[in-house]
Protein backbone atom coordinates (compact mmCIF):
# COMPACT_ATOMS: atom_id res chain seq x y z
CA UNK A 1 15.67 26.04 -6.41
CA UNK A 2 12.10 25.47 -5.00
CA UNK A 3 10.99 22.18 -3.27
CA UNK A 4 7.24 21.70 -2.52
CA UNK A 5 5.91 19.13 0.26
CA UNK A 6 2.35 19.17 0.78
CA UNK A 7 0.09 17.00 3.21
CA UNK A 8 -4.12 16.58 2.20
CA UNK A 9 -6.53 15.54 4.52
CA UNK A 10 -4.54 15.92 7.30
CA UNK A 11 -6.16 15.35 10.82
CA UNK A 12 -5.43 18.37 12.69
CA UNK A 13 -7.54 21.71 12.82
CA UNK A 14 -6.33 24.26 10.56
CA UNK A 15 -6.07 26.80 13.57
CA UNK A 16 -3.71 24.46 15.50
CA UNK A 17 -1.97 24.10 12.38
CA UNK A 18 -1.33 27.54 11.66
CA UNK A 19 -0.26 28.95 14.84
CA UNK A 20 2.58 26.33 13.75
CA UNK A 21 3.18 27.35 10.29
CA UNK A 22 3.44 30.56 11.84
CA UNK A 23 6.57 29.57 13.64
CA UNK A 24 8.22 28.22 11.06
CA UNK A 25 7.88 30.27 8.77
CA UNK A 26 10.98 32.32 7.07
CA UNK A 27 13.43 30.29 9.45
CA UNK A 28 16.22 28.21 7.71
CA UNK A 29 14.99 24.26 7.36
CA UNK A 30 18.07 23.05 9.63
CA UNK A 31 16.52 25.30 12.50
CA UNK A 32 12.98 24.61 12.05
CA UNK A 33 12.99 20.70 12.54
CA UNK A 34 14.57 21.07 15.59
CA UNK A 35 12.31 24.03 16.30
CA UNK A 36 9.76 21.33 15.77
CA UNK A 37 11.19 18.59 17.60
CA UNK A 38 10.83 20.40 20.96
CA UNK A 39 7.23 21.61 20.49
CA UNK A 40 5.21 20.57 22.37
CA UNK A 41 2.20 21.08 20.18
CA UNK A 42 -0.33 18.86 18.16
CA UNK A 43 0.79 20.15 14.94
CA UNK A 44 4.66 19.89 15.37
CA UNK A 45 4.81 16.13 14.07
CA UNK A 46 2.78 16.81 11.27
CA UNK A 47 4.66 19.69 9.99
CA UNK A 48 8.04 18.36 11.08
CA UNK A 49 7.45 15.06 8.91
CA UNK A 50 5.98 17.28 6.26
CA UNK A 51 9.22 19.71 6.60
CA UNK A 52 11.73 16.72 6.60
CA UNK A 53 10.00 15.85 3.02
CA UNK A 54 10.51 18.55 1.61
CA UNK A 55 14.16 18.97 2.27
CA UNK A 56 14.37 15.13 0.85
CA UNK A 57 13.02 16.29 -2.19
CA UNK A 58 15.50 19.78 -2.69
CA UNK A 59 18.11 17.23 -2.23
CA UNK A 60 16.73 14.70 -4.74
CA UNK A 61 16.59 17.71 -7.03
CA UNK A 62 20.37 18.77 -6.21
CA UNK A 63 19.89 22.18 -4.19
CA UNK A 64 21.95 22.79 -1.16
CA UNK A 65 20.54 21.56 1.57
CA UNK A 66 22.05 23.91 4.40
CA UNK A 67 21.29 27.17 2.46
CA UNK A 68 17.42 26.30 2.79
CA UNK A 69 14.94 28.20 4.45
CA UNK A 70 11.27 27.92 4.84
CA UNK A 71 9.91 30.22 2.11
CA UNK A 72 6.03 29.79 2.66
CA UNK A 73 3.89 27.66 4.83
CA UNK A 74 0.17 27.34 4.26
CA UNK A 75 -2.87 25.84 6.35
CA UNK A 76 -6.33 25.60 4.42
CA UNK A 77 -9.15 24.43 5.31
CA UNK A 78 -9.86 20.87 3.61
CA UNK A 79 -13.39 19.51 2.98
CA UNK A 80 -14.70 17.79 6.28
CA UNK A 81 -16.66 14.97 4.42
CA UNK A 82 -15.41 11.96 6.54
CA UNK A 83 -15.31 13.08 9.99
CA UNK A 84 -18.61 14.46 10.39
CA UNK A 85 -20.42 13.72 13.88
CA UNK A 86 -23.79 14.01 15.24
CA UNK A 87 -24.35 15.05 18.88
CA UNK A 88 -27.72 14.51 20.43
CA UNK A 89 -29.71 17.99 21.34
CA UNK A 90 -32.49 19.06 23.36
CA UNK A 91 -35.84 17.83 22.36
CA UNK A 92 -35.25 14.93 19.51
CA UNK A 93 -32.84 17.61 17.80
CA UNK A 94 -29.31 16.99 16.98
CA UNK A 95 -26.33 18.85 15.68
CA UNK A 96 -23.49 18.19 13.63
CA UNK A 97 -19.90 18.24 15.43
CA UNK A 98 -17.35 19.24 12.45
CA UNK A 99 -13.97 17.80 12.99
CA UNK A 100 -11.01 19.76 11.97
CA UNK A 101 -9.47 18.49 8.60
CA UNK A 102 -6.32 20.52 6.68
CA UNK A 103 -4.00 21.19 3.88
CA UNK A 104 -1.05 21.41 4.83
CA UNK A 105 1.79 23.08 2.19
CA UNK A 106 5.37 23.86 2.52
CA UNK A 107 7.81 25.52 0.15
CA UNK A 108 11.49 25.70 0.27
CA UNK A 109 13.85 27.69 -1.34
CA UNK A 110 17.50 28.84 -1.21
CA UNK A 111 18.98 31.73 0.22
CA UNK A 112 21.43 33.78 -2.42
């Protein structure tokens, strides 16, 4: 049984996001919200909350809840159309300050 949980448009930097995702990954979900819970990172809330809905929907669906594990964990990129910002430059230039935006995509699945 698979359970998706994805998060768009989420305001975090995909590289802070990933080194996350990265330590989550392939651990059972039981061990990686309270992996999360004592992170002290910028990402851990965001993939904890995102982690927590997933397991809410296996059990909506009926899977067993303690024999989940973290099967994949993606960070993309998302578009950065909102939080663009202009710094002042050196004579009358200016350049554009690009602040980080993400997907953010979990999927569980059981262990046999």
């Amino acid at each position: 049984m698979v359970s998706n949980a994805s998060a768009r448009f989420s305001r975090i930097a995909p590289r802070k996001a990933r080194m996350i995702a990265d330590l989550v990954r392939g651990r059972d979900a039981a061990e990686a919200i309270q992996l999360l819970q004592f992170t002290m990172k910028s990402g851990a809330p965001v993939l904890k909350k995102l982690l927590e809905s997933a397991v809410a929907n296996a059990r909506q669906a009926g899977a067993d809840v303690d024999a989940l594990f973290v099967s994949k964990a993606m960070v993309d990129k998302a578009p950065n159309k909102f939080f663009r910002r202009w710094r002042p430059r050196a004579m009358g230039r200016a350049t554009r300050i690009a602040k980080g935006v993400s997907h953010i995509v979990i999927e569980l699945d059981e262990r046999k």
